[in-house]
Protein backbone atom coordinates (compact mmCIF):
# COMPACT_ATOMS: atom_id res chain seq x y z
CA UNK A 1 -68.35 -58.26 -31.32
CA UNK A 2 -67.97 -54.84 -31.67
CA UNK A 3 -69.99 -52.97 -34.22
CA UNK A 4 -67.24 -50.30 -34.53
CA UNK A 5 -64.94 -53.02 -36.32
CA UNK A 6 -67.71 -54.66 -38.41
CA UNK A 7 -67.79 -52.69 -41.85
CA UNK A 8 -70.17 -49.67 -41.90
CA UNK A 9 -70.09 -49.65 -45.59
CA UNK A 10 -70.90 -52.95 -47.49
CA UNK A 11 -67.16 -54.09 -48.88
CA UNK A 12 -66.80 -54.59 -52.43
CA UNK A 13 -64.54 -57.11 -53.98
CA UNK A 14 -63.43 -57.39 -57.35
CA UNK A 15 -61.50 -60.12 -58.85
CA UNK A 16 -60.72 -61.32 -62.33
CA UNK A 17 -64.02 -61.91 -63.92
CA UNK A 18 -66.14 -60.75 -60.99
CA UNK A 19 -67.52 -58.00 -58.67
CA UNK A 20 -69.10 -59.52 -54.83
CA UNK A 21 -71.55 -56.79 -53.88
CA UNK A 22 -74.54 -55.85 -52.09
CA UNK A 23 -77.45 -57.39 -52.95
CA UNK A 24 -80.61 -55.33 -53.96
CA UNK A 25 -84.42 -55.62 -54.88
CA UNK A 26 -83.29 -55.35 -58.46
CA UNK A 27 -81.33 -58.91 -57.79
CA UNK A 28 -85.00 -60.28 -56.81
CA UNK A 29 -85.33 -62.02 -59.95
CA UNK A 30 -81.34 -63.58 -60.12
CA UNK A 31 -81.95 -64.87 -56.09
CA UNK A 32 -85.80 -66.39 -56.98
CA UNK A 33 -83.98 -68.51 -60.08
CA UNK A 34 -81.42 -69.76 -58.06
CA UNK A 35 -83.74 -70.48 -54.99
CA UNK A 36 -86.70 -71.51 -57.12
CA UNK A 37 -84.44 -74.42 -58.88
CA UNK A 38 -84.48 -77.64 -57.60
CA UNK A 39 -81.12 -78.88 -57.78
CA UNK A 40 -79.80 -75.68 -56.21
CA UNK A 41 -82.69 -75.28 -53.22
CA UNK A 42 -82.55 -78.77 -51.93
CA UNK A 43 -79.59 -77.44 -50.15
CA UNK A 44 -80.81 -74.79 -48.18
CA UNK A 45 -84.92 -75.38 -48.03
CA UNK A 46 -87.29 -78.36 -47.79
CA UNK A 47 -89.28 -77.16 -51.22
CA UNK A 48 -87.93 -74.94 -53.25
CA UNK A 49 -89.23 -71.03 -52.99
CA UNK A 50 -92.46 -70.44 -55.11
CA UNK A 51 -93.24 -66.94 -54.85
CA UNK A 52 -91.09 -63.93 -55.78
CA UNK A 53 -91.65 -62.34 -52.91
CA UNK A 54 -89.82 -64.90 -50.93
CA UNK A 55 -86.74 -63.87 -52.64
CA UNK A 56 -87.65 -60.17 -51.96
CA UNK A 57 -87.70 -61.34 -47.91
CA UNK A 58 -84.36 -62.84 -48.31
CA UNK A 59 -82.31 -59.97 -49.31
CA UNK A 60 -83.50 -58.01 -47.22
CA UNK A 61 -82.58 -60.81 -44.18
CA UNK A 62 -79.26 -60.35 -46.08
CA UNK A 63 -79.38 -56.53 -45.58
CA UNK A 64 -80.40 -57.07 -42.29
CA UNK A 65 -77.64 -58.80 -41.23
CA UNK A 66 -75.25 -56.83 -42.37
CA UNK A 67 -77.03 -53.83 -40.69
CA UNK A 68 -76.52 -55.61 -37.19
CA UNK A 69 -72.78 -56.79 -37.67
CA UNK A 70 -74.27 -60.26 -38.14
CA UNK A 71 -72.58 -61.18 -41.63
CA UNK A 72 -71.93 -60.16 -45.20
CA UNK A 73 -74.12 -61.69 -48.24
CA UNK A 74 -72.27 -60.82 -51.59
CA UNK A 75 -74.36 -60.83 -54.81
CA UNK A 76 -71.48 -62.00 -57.24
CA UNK A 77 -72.04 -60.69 -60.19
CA UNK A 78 -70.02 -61.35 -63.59
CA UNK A 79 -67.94 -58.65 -65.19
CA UNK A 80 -69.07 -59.73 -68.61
CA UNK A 81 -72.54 -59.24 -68.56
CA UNK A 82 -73.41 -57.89 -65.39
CA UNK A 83 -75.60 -60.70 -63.93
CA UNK A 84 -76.10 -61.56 -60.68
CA UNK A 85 -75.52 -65.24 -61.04
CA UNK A 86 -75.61 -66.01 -57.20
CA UNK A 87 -74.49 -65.91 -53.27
CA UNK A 88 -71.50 -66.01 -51.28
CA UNK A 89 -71.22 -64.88 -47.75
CA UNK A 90 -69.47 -64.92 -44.41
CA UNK A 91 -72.21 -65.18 -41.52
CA UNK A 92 -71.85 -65.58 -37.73
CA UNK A 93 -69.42 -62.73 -37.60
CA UNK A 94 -67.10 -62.74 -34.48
CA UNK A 95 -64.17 -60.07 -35.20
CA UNK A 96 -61.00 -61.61 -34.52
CA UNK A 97 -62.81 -64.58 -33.45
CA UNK A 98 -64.98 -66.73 -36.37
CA UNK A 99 -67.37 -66.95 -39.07
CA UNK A 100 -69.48 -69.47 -41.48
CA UNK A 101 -69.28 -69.31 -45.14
CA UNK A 102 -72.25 -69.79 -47.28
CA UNK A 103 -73.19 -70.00 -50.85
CA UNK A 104 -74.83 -70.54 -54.23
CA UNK A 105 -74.70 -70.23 -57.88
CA UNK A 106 -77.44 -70.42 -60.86
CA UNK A 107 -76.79 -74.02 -62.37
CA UNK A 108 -75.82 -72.94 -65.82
CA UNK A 109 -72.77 -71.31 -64.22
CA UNK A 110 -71.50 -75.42 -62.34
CA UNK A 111 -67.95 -75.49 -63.12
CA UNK A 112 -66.76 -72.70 -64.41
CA UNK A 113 -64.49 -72.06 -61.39
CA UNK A 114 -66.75 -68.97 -60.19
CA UNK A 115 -67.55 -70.36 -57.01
CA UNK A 116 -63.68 -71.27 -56.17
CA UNK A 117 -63.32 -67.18 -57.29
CA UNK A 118 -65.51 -65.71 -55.48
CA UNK A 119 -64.38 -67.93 -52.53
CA UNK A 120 -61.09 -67.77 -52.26
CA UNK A 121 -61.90 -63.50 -52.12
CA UNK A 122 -64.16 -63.46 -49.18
CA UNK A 123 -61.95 -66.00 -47.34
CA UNK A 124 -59.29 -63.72 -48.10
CA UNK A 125 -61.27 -60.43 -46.93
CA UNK A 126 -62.87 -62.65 -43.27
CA UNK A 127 -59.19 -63.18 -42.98
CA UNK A 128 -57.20 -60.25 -43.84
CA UNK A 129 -60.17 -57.31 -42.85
CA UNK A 130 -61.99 -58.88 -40.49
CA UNK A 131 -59.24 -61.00 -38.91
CA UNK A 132 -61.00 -63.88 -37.99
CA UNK A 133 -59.09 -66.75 -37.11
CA UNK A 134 -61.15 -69.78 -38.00
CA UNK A 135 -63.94 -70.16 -41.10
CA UNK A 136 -66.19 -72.43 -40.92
CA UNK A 137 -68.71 -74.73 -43.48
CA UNK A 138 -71.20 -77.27 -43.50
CA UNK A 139 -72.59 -79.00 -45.88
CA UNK A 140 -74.76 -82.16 -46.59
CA UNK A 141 -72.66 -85.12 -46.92
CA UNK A 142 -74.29 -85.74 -50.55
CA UNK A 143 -73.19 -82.66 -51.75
CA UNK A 144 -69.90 -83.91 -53.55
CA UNK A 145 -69.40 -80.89 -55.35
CA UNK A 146 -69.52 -78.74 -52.21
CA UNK A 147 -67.60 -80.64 -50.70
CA UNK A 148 -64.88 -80.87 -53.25
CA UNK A 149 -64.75 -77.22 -53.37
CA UNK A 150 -64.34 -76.50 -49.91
CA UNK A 151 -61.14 -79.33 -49.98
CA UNK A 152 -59.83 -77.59 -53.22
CA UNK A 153 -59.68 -74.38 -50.65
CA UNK A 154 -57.73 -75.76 -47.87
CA UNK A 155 -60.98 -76.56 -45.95
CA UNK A 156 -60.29 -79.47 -43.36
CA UNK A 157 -62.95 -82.11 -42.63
CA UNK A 158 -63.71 -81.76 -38.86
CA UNK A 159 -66.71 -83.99 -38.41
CA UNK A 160 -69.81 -85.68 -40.05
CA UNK A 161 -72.76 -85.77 -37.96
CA UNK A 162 -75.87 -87.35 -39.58
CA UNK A 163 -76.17 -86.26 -43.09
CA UNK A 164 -73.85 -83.41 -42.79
CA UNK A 165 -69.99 -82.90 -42.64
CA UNK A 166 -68.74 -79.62 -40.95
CA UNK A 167 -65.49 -78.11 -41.97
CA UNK A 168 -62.81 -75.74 -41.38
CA UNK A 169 -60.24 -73.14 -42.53
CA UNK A 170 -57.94 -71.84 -40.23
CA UNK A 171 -55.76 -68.64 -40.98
CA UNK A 172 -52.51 -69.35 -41.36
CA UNK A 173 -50.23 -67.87 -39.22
């Protein structure tokens, strides 16, 4: 991948009722709830995280990552209020080529159709500024909310394998 075609400056996206934007130190708190709660971390970690500071070395893995053309971690933050009330991103980067989607969102926020939001934006930025031509996710096969978004998106089931069930958006051409 070429770094000259991977954004220089992070992208910000604004929809309806939210704003997807770089995540900083002062989202340390917002990332640690989210990461620190049970029902959310059992997705991404074997315990959940216990120390601050662990969500302090996470954003700036995010940061990181975007630094070296790797992939873009949004904050998504709500108009309303201005909280930072979780994750989305677009990781494994290959301009023109492919990327993964990721995310997360603080429990009290389930089913408000913020997820499928802030979704449906960053597929359509991988697609239309970064032109990939395939977007991928994977998620545990338990995870029947996950995996009802990523369907509600146009997301096709490509394979389970173990516990997990991998799937994929092509752009449409």
């Amino acid at each position: 991948m070429s770094k000259s075609e991977f954004p220089s400056i992070f992208p910000r996206i604004e929809t309806a009722r939210l704003i997807l934007r770089e995540i900083t130190h002062a989202d340390t708190h917002a990332i640690f709830r989210n990461f620190s709660e049970p029902e959310i971390a059992k997705w991404f970690f074997e315990e959940p995280l216990t120390d601050i500071d662990q969500a302090k070395q996470f954003i700036d893995q995010f940061n990181s990552e975007f630094k070296q053309g790797e992939g873009i971690t949004w904050a998504i933050e709500m108009k309303k209020n201005n909280a930072c009330v979780g994750t989305c991103s677009i990781a494994g980067v290959s301009i023109g080529g492919e990327g993964e989607i990721g995310f997360d969102l603080a429990k009290e926020y389930w089913g408000k159709g913020i997820m499928s939001e802030s979704l449906t934006a960053i597929l359509d930025y991988g697609f239309s500024v970064l032109n990939l031509s395939k977007i991928d996710a994977h998620t545990y096969s338990t995870n029947i909310k996950a995996k009802h978004l990523l369907e509600k998106l146009g997301f096709q089931l490509e394979k389970v394998s173990e516990d997990s069930d991998y799937y994929s958006l092509t752009m449409e051409v």
